[in-house]
PDB file of N, CA and C in Angstrom:
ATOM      1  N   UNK A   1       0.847  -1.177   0.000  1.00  0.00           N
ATOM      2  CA  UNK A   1       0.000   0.000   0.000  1.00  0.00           C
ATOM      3  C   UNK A   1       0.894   1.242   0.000  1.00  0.00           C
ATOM      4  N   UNK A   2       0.651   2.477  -1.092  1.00  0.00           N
ATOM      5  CA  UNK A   2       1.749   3.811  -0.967  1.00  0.00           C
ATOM      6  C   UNK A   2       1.027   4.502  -0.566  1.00  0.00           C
ATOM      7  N   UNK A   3       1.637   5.397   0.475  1.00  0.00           N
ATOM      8  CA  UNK A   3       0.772   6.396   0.884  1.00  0.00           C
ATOM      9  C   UNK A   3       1.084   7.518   0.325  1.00  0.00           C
ATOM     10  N   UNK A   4      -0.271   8.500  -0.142  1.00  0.00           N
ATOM     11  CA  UNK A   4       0.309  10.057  -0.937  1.00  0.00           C
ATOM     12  C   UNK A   4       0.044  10.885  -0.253  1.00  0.00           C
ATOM     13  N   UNK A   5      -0.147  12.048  -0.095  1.00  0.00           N
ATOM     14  CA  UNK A   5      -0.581  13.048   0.079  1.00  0.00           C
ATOM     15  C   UNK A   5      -2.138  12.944   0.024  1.00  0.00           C
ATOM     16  N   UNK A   6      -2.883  12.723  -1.587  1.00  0.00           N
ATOM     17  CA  UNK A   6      -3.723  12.565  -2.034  1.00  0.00           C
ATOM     18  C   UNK A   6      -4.881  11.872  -1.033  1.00  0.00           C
ATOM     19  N   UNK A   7      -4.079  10.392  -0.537  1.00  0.00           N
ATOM     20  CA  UNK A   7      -4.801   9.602   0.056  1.00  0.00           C
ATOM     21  C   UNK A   7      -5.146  10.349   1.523  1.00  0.00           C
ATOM     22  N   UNK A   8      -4.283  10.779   2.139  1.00  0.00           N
ATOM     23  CA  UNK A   8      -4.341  11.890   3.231  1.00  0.00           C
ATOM     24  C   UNK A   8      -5.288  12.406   3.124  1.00  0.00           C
ATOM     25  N   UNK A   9      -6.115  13.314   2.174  1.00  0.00           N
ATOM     26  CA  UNK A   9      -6.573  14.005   2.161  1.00  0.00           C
ATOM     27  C   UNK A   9      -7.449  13.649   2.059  1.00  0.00           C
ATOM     28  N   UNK A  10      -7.739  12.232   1.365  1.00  0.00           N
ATOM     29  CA  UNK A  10      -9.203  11.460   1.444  1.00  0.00           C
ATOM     30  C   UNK A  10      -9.301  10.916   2.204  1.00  0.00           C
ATOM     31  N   UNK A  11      -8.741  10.295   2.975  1.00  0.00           N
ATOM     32  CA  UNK A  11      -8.784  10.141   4.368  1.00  0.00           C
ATOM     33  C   UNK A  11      -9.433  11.103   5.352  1.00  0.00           C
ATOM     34  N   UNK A  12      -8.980  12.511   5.378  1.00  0.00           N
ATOM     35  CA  UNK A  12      -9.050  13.506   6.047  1.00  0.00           C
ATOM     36  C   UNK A  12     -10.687  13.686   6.225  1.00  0.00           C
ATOM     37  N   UNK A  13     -10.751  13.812   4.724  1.00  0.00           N
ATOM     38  CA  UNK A  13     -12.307  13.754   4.283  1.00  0.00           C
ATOM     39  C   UNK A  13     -13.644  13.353   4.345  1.00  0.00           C
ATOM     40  N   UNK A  14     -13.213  11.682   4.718  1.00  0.00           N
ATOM     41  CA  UNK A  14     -13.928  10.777   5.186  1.00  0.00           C
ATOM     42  C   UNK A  14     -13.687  10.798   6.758  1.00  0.00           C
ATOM     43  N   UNK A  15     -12.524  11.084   7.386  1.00  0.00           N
ATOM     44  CA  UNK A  15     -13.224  10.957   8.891  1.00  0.00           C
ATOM     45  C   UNK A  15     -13.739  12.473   9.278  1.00  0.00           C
ATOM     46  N   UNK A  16     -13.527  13.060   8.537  1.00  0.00           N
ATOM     47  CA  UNK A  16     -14.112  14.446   8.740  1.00  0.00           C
ATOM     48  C   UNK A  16     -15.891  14.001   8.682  1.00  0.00           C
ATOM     49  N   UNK A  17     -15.818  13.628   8.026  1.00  0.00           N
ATOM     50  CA  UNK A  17     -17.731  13.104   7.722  1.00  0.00           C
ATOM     51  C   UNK A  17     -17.937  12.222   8.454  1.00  0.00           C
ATOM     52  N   UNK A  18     -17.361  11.100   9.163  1.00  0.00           N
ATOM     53  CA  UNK A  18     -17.763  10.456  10.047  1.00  0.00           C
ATOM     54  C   UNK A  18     -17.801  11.408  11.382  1.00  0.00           C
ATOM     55  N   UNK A  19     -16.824  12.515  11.545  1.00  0.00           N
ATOM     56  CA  UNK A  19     -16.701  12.747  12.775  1.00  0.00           C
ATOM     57  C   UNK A  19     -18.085  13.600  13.039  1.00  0.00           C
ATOM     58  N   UNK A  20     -18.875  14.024  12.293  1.00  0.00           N
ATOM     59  CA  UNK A  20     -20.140  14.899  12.270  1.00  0.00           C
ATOM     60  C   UNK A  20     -19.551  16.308  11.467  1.00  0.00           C
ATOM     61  N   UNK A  21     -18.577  16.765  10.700  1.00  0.00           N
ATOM     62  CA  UNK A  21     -18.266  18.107  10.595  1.00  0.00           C
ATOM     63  C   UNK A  21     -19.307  18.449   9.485  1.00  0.00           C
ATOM     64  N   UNK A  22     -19.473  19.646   9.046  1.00  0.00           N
ATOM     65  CA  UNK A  22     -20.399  19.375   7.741  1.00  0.00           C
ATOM     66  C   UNK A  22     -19.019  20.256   6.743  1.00  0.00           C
ATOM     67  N   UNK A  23     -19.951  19.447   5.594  1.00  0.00           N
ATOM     68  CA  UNK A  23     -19.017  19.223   4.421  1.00  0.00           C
ATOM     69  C   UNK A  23     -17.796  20.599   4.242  1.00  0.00           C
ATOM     70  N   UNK A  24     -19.038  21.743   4.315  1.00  0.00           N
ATOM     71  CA  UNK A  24     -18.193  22.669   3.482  1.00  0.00           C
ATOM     72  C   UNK A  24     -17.491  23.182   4.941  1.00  0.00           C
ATOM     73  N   UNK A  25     -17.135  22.682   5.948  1.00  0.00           N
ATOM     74  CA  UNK A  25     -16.156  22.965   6.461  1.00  0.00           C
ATOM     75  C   UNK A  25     -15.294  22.540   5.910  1.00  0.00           C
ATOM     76  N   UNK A  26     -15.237  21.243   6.174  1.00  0.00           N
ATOM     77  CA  UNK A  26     -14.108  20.470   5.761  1.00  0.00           C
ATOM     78  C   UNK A  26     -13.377  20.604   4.248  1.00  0.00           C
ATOM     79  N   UNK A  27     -14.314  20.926   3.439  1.00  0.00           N
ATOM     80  CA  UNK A  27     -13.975  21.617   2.228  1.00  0.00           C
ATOM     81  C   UNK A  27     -12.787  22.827   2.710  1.00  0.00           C
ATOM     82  N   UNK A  28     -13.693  23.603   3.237  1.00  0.00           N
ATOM     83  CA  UNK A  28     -12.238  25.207   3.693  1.00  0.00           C
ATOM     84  C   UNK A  28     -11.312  24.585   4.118  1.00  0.00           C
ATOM     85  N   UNK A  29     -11.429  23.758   5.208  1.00  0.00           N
ATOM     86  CA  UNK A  29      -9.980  23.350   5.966  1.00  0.00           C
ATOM     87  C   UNK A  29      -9.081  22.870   4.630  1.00  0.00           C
ATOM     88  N   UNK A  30      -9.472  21.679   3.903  1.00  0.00           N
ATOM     89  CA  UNK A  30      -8.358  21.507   2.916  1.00  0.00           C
ATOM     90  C   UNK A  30      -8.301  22.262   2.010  1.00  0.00           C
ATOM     91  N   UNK A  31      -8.795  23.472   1.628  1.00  0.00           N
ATOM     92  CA  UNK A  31      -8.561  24.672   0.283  1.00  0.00           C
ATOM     93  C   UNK A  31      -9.360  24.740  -0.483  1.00  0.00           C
ATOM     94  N   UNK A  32     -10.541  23.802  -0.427  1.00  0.00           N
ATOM     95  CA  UNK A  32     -11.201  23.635  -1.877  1.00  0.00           C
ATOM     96  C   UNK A  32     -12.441  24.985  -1.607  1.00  0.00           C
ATOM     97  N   UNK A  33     -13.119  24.932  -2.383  1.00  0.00           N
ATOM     98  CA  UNK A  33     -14.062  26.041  -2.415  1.00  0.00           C
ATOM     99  C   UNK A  33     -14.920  24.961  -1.933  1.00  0.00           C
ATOM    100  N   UNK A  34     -16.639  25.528  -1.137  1.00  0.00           N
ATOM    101  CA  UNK A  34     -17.645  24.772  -1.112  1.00  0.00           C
ATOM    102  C   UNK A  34     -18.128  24.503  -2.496  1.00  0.00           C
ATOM    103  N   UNK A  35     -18.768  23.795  -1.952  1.00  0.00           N
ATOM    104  CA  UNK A  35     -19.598  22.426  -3.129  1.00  0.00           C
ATOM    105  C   UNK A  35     -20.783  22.750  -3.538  1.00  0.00           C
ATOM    106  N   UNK A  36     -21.772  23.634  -2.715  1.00  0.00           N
ATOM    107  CA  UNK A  36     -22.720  24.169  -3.169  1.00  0.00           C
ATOM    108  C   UNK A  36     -23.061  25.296  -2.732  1.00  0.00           C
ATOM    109  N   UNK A  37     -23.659  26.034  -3.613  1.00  0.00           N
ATOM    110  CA  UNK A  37     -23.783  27.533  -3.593  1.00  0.00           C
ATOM    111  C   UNK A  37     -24.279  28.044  -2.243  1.00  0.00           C
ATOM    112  N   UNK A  38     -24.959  27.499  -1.387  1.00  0.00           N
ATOM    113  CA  UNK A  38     -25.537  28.100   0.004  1.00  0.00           C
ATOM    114  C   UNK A  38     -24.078  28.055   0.905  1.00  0.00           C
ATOM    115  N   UNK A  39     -23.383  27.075   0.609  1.00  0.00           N
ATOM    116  CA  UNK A  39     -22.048  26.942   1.449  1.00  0.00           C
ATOM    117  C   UNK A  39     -21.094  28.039   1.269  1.00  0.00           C
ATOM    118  N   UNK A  40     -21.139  28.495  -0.102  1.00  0.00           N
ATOM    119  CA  UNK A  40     -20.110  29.220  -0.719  1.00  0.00           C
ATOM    120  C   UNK A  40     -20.471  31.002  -0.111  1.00  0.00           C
ATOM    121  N   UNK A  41     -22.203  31.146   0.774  1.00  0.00           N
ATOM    122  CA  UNK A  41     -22.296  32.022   1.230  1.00  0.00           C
ATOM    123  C   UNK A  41     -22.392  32.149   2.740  1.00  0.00           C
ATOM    124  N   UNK A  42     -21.555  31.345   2.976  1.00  0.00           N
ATOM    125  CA  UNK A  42     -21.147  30.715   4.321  1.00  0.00           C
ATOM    126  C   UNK A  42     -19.398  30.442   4.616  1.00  0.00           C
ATOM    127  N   UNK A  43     -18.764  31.733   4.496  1.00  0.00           N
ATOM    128  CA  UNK A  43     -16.893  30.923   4.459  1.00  0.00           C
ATOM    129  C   UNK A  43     -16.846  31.341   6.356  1.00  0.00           C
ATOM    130  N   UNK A  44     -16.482  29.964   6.809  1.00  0.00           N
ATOM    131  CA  UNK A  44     -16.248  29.929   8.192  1.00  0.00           C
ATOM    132  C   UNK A  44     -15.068  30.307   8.698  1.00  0.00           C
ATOM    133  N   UNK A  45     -15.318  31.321   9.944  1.00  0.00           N
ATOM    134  CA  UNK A  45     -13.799  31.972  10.139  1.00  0.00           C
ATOM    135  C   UNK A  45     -12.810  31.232  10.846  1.00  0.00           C
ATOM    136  N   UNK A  46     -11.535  31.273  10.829  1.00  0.00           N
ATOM    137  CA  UNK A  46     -10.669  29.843  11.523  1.00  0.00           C
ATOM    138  C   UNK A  46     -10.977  29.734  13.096  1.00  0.00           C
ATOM    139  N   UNK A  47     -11.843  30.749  13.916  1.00  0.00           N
ATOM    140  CA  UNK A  47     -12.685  30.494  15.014  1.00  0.00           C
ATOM    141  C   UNK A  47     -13.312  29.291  14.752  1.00  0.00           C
ATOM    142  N   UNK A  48     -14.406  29.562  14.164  1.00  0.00           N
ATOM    143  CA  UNK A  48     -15.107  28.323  13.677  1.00  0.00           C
ATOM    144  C   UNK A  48     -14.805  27.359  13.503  1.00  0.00           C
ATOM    145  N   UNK A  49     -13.653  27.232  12.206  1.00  0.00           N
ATOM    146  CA  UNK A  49     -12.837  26.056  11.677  1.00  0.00           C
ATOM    147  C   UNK A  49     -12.399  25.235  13.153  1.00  0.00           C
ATOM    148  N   UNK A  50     -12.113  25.974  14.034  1.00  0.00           N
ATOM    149  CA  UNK A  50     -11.241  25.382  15.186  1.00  0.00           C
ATOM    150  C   UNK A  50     -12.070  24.367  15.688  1.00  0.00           C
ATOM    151  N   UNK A  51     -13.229  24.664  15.659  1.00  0.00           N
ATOM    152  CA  UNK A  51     -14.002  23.654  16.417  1.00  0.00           C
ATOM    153  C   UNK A  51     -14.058  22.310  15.745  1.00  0.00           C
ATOM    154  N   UNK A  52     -14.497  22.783  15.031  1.00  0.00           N
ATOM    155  CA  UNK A  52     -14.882  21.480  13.487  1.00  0.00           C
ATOM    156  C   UNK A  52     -13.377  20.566  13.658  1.00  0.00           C
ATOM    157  N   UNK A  53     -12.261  21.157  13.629  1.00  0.00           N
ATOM    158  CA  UNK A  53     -10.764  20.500  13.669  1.00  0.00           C
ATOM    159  C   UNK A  53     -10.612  19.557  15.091  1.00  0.00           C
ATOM    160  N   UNK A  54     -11.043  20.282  15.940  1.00  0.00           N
ATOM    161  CA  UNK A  54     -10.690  19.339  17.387  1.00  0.00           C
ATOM    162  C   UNK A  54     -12.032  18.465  17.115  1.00  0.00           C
ATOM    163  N   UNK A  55     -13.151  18.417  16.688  1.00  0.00           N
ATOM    164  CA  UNK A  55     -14.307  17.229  16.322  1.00  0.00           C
ATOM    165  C   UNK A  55     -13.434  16.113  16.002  1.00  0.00           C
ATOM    166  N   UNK A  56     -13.236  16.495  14.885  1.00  0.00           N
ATOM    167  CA  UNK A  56     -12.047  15.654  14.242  1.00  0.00           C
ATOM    168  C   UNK A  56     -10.923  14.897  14.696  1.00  0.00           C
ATOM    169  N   UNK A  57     -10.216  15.531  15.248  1.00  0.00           N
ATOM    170  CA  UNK A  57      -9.413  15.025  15.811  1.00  0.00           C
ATOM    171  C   UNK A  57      -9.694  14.391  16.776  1.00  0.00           C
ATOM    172  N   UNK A  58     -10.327  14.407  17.867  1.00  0.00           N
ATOM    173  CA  UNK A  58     -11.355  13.869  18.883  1.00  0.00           C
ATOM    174  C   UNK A  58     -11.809  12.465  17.949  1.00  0.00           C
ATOM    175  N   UNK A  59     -11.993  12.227  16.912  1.00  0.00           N
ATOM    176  CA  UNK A  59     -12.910  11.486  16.444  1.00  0.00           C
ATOM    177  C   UNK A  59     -11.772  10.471  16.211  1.00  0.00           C
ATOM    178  N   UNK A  60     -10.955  10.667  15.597  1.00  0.00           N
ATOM    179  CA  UNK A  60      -9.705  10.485  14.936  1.00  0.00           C
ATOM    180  C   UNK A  60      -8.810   9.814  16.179  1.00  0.00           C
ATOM    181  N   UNK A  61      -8.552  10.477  17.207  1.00  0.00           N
ATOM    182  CA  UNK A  61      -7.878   9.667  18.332  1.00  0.00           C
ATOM    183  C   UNK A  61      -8.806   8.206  18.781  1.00  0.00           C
ATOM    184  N   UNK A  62      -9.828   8.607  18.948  1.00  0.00           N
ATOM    185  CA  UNK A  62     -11.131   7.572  19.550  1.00  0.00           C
ATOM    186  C   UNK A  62     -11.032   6.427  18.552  1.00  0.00           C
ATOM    187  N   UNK A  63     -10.872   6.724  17.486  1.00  0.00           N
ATOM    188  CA  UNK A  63     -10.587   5.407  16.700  1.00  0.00           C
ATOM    189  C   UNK A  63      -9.457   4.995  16.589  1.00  0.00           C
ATOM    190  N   UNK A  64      -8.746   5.496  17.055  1.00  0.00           N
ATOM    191  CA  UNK A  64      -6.937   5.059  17.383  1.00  0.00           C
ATOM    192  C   UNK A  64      -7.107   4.168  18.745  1.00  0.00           C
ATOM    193  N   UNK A  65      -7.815   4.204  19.525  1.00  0.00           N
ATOM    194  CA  UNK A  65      -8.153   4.254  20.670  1.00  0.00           C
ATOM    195  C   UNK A  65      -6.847   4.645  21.933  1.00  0.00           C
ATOM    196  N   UNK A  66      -6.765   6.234  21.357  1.00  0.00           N
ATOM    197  CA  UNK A  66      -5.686   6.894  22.258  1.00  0.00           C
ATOM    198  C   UNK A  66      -6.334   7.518  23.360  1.00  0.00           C
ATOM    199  N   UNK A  67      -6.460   7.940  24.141  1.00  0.00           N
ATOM    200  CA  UNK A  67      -7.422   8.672  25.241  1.00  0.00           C
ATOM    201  C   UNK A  67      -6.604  10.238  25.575  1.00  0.00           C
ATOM    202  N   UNK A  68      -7.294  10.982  25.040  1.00  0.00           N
ATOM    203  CA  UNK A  68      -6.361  12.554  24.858  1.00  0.00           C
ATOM    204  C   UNK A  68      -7.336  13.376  25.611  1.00  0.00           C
ATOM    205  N   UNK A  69      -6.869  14.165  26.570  1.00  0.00           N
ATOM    206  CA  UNK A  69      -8.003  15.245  26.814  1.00  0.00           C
ATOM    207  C   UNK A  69      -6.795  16.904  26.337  1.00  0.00           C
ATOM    208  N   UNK A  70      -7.138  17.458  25.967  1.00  0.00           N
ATOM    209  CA  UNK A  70      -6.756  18.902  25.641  1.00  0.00           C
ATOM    210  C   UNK A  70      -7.102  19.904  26.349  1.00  0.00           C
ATOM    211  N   UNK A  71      -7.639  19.642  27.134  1.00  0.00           N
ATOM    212  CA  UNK A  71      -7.702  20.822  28.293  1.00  0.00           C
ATOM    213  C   UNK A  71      -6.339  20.382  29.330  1.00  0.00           C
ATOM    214  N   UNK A  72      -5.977  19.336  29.244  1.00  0.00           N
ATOM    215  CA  UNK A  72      -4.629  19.481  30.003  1.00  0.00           C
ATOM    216  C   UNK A  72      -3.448  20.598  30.025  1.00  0.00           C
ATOM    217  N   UNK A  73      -2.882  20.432  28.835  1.00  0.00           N
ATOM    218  CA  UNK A  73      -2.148  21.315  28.123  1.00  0.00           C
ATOM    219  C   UNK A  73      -2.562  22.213  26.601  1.00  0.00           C
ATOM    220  N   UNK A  74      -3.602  22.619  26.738  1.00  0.00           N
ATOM    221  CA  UNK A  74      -4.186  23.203  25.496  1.00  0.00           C
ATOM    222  C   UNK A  74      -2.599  24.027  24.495  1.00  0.00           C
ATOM    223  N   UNK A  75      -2.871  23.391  23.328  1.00  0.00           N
ATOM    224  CA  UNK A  75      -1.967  24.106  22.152  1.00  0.00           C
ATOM    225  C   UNK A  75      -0.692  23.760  22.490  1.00  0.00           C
ATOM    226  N   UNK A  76      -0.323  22.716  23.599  1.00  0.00           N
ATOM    227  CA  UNK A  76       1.069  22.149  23.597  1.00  0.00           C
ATOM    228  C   UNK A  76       1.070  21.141  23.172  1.00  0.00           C
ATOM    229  N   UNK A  77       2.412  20.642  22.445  1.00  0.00           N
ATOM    230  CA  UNK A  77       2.778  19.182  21.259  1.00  0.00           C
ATOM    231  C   UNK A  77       3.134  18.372  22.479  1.00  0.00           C
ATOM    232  N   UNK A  78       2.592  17.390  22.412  1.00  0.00           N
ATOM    233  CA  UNK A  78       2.740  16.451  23.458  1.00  0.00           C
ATOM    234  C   UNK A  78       2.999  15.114  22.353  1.00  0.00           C
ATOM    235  N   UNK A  79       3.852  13.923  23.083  1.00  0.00           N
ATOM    236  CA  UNK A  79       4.368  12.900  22.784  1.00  0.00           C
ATOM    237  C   UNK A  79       3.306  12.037  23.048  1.00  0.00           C
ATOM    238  N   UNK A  80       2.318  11.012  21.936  1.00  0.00           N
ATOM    239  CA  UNK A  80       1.352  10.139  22.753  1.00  0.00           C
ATOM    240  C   UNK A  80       2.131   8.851  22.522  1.00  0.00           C
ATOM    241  N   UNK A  81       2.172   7.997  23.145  1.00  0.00           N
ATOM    242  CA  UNK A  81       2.663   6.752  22.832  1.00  0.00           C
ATOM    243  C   UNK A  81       1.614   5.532  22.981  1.00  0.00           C
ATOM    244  N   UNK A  82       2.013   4.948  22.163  1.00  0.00           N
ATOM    245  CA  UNK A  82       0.323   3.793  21.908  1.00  0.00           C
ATOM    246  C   UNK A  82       0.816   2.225  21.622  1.00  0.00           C
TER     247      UNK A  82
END
């Protein structure tokens, strides 16, 4: 199996949609424009985005089954080991 970039991003994509985000967030986060015109009058500010990102990631650890809380050290790189 090679991993690209590409696949990353479809990846990204799909647990973004499992995690509950809606689409045309996840659209902004990776660059693309929204997908449909009501979205496109909707660009979310990276306030916003922030939330939608820790969903994600939240979603994303849980299926790793890592146990992370972020209110520990909020916005510090921490080492998880699994």
């Amino acid at each position: 199996m090679t991993l690209t970039i590409h696949g990353l991003r479809r990846s990204f994509s799909l647990l973004g949609d499992a995690a509950g985000a809606p689409t045309g967030a996840i659209a902004q986060v990776m660059g693309h424009s929204p997908d449909s015109i009501a979205e496109g009058y909707r660009p979310r500010s990276i306030d916003a985005l922030r939330l939608y990102l820790a969903l994600i990631e939240a979603h994303i650890l849980e299926q790793a089954g890592i146990v992370f809380d972020a209110k520990v050290a909020p916005s510090a790189l921490r080492v998880i080991n699994h």
